[in-house]
N, C-alpha and C. Protein backbone atom coordinates (compact mmCIF):
# COMPACT_ATOMS: atom_id res chain seq x y z
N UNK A 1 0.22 -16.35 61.96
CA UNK A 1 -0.87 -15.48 61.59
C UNK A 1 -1.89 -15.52 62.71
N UNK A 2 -2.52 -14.12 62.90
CA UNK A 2 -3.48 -14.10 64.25
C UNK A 2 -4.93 -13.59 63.66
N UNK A 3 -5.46 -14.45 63.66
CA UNK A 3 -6.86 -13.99 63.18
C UNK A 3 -7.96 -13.54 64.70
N UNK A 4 -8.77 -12.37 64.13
CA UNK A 4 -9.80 -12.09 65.32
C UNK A 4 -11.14 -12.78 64.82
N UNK A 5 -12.09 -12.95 65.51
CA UNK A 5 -13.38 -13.31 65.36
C UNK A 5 -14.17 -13.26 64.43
N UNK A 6 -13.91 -12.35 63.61
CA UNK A 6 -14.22 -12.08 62.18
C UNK A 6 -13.54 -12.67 61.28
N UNK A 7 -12.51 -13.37 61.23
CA UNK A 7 -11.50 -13.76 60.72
C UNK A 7 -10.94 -12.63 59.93
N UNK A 8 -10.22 -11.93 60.14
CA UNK A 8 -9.49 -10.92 60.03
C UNK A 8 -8.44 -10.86 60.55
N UNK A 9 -7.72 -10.58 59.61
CA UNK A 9 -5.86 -11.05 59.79
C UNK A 9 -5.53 -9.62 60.75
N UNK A 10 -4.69 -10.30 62.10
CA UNK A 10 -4.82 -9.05 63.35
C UNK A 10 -2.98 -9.13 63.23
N UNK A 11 -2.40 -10.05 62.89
CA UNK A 11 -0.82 -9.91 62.86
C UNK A 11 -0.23 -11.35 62.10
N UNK A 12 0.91 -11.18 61.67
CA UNK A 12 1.74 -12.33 61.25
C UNK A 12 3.17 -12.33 61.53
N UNK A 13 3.17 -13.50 61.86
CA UNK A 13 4.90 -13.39 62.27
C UNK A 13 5.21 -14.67 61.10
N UNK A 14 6.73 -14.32 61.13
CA UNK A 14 7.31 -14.62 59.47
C UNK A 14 8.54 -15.37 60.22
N UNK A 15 9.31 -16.11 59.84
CA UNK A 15 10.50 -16.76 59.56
C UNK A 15 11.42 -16.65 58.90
N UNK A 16 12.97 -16.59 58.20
CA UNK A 16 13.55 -16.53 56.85
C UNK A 16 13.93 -18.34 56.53
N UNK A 17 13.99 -18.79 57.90
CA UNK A 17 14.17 -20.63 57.24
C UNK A 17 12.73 -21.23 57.72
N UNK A 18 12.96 -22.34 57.42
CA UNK A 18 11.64 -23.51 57.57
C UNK A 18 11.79 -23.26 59.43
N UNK A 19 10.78 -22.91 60.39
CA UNK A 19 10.59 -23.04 61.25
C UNK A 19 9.38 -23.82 61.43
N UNK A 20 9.37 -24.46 63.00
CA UNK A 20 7.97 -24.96 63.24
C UNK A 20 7.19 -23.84 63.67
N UNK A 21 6.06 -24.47 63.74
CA UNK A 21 4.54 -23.15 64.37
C UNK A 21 4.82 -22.92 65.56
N UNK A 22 5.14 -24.03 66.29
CA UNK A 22 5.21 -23.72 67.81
C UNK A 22 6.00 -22.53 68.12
N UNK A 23 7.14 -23.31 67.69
CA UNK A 23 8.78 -22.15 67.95
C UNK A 23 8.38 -21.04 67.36
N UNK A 24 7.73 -20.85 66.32
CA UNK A 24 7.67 -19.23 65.82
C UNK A 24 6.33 -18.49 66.27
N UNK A 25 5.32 -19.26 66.93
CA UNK A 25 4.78 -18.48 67.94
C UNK A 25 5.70 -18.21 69.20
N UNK A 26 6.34 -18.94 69.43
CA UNK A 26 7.29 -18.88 71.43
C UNK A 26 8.15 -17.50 70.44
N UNK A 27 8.81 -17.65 69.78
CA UNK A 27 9.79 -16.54 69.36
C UNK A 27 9.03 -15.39 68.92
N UNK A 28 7.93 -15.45 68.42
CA UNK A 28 7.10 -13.88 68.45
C UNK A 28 6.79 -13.55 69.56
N UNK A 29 6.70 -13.72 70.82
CA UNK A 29 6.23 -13.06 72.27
C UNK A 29 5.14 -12.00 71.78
N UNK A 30 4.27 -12.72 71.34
CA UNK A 30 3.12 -11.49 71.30
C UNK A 30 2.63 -11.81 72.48
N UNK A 31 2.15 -10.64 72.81
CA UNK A 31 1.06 -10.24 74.15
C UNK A 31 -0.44 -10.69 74.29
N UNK A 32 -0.52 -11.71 74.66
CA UNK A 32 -1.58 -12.53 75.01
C UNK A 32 -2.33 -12.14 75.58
N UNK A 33 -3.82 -11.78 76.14
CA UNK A 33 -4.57 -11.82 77.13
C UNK A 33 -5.34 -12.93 77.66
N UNK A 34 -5.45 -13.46 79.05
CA UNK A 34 -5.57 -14.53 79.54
C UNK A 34 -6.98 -15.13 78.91
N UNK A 35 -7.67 -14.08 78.12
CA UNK A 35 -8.96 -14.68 77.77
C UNK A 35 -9.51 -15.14 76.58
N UNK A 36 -8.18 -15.04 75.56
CA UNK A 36 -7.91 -14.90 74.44
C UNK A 36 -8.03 -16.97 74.34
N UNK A 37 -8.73 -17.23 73.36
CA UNK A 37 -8.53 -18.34 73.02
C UNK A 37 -8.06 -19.05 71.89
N UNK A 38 -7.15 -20.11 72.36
CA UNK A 38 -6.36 -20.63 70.94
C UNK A 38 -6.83 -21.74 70.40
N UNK A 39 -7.30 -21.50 69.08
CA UNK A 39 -8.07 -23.12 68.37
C UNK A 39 -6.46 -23.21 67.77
N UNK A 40 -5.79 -24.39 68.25
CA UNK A 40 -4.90 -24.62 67.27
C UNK A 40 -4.71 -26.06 67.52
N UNK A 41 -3.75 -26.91 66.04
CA UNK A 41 -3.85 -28.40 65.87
C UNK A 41 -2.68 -29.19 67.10
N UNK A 42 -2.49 -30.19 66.50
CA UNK A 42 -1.95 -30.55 67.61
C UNK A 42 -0.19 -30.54 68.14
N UNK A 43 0.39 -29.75 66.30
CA UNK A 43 1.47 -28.96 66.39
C UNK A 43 1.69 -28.17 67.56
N UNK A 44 1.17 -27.91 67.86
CA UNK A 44 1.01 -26.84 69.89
C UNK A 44 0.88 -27.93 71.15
N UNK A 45 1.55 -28.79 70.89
CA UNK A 45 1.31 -29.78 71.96
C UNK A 45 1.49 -28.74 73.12
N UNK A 46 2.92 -28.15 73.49
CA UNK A 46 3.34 -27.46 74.67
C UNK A 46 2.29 -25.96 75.00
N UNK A 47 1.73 -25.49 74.07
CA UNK A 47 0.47 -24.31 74.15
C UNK A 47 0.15 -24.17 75.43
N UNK A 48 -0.82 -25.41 75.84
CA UNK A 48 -1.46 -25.53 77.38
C UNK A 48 -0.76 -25.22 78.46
N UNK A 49 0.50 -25.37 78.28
CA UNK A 49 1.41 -25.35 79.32
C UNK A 49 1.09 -23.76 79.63
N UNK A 50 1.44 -22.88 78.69
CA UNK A 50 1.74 -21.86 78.30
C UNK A 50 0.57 -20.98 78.83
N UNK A 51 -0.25 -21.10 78.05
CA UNK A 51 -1.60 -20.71 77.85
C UNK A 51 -2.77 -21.28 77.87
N UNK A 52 -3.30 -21.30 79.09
CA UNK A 52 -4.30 -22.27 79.74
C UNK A 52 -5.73 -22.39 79.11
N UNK A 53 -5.78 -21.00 78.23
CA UNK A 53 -7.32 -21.16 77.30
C UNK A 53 -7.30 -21.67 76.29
N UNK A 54 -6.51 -23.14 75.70
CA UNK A 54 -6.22 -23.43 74.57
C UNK A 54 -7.16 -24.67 74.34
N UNK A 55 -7.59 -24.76 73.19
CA UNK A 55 -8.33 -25.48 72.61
C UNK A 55 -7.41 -26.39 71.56
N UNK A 56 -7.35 -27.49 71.45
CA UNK A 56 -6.43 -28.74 70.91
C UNK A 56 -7.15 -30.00 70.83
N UNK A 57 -7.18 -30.45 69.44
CA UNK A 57 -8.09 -31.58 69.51
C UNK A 57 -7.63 -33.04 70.16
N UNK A 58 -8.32 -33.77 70.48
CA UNK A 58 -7.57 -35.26 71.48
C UNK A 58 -6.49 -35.99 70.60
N UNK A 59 -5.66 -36.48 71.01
CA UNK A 59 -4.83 -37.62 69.79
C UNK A 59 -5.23 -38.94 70.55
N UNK A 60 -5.63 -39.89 69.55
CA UNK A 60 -5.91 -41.14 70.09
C UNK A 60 -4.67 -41.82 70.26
N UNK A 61 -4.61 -42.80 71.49
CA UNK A 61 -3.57 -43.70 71.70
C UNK A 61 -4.15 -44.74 71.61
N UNK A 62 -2.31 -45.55 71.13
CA UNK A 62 -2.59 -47.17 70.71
C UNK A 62 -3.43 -47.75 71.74
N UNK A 63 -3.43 -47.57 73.32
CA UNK A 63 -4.33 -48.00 74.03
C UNK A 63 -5.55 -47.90 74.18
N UNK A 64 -5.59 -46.05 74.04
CA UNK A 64 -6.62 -45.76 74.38
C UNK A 64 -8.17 -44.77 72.74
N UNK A 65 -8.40 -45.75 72.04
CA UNK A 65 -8.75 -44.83 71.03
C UNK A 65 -9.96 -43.60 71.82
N UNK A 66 -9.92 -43.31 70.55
CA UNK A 66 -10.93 -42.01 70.71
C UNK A 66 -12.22 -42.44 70.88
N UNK A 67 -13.23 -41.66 71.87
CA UNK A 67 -14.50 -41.75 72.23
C UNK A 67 -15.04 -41.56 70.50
N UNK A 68 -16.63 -41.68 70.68
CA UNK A 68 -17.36 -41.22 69.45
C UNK A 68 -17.35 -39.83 70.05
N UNK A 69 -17.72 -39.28 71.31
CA UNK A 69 -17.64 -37.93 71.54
C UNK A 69 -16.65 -37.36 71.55
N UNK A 70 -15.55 -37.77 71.52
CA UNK A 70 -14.14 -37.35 71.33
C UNK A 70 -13.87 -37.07 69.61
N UNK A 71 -14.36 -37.85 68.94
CA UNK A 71 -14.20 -37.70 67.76
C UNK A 71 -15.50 -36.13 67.60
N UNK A 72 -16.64 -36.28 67.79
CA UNK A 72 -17.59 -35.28 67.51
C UNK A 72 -16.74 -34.27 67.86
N UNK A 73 -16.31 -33.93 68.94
CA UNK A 73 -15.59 -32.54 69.54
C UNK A 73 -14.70 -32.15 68.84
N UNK A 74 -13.59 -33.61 68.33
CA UNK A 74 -12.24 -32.88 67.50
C UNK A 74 -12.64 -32.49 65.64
N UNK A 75 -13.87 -32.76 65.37
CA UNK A 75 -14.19 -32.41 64.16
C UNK A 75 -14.66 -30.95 64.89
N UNK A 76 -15.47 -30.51 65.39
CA UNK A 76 -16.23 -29.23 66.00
C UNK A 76 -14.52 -28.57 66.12
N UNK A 77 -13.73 -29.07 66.49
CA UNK A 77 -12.33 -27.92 66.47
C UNK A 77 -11.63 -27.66 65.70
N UNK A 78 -11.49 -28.46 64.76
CA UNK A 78 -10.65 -28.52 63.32
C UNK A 78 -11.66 -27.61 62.72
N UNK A 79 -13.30 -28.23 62.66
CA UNK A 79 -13.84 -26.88 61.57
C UNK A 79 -13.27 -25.14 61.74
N UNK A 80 -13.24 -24.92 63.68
CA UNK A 80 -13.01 -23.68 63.31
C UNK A 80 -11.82 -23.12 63.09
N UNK A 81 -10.95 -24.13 62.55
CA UNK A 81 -9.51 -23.72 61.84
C UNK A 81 -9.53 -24.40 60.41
N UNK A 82 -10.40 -24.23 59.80
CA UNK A 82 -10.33 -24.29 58.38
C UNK A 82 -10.50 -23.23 57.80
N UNK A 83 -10.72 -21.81 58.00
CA UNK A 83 -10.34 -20.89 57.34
C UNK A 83 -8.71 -20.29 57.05
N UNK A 84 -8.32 -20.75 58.62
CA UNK A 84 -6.88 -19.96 58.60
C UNK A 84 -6.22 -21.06 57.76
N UNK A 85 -6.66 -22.41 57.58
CA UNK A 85 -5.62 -23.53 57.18
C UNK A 85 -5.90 -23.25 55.74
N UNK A 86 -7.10 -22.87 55.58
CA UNK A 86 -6.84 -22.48 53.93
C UNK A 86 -6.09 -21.47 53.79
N UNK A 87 -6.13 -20.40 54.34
CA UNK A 87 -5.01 -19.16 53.77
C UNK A 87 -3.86 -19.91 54.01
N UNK A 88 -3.39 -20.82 55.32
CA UNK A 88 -1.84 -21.47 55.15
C UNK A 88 -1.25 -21.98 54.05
N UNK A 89 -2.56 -22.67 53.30
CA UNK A 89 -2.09 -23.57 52.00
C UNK A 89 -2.00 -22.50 51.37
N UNK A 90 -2.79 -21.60 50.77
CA UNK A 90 -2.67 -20.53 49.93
C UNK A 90 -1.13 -20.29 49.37
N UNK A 91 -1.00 -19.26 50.77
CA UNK A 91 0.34 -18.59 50.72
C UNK A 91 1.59 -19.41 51.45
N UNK A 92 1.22 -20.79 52.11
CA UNK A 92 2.15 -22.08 52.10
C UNK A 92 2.95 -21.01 53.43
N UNK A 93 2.21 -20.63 54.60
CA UNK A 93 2.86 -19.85 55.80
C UNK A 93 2.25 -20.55 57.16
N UNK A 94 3.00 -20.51 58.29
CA UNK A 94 3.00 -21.50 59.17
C UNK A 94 2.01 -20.40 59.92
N UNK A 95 0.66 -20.82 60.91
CA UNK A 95 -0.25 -20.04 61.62
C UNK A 95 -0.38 -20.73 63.01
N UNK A 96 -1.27 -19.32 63.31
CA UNK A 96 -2.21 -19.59 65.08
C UNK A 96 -3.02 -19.00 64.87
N UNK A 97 -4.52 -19.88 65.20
CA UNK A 97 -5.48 -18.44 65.09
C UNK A 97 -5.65 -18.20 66.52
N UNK A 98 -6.25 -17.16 66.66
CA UNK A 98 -6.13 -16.15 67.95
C UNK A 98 -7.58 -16.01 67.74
N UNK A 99 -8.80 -16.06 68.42
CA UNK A 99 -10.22 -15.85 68.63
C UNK A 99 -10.46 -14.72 70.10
């Protein structure tokens, strides 16, 4: 699911078996623009590769935990995917939001 700035549903791509998010964004080839930014979790590990304007919150390692500012930032990114994660639970459908 691609939400715009308004949160307004701009497209959805669908599956018929259990797919992951990643793979069923890579298998929708929607048309990106380089300025387009992606708040998404950390299911998109490979995203960045992809698409260099991506927003992904830090994962702490056993070595290295998370800053307190690391933590402030990854709450500030998760909030702005709590709208689309509620429609996910809703209708129980795998998303990306698109800003």
């Amino acid at each position: 699911m691609v939400l715009d700035s308004n949160l307004r549903i701009v497209c959805i791509a669908v599956a018929m078996t259990n797919t992951h998010d990643f793979k069923l964004f890579k298998e929708s080839k929607l048309p990106v623009k380089k300025k387009t930014i992606f708040c998404v979790d950390t299911g998109y590990l490979g995203l960045s590769k992809l698409h260099t304007n991506t927003e992904m919150p830090k994962k702490k390692r056993k070595l290295n935990p998370l800053s307190k500012e690391d933590k402030i930032e990854n709450k500030n990114k998760s909030s702005k995917r709590i709208p689309i994660e509620h429609i996910n639970i809703l209708y129980s459908i795998g998303t990306f939001e698109w800003l």
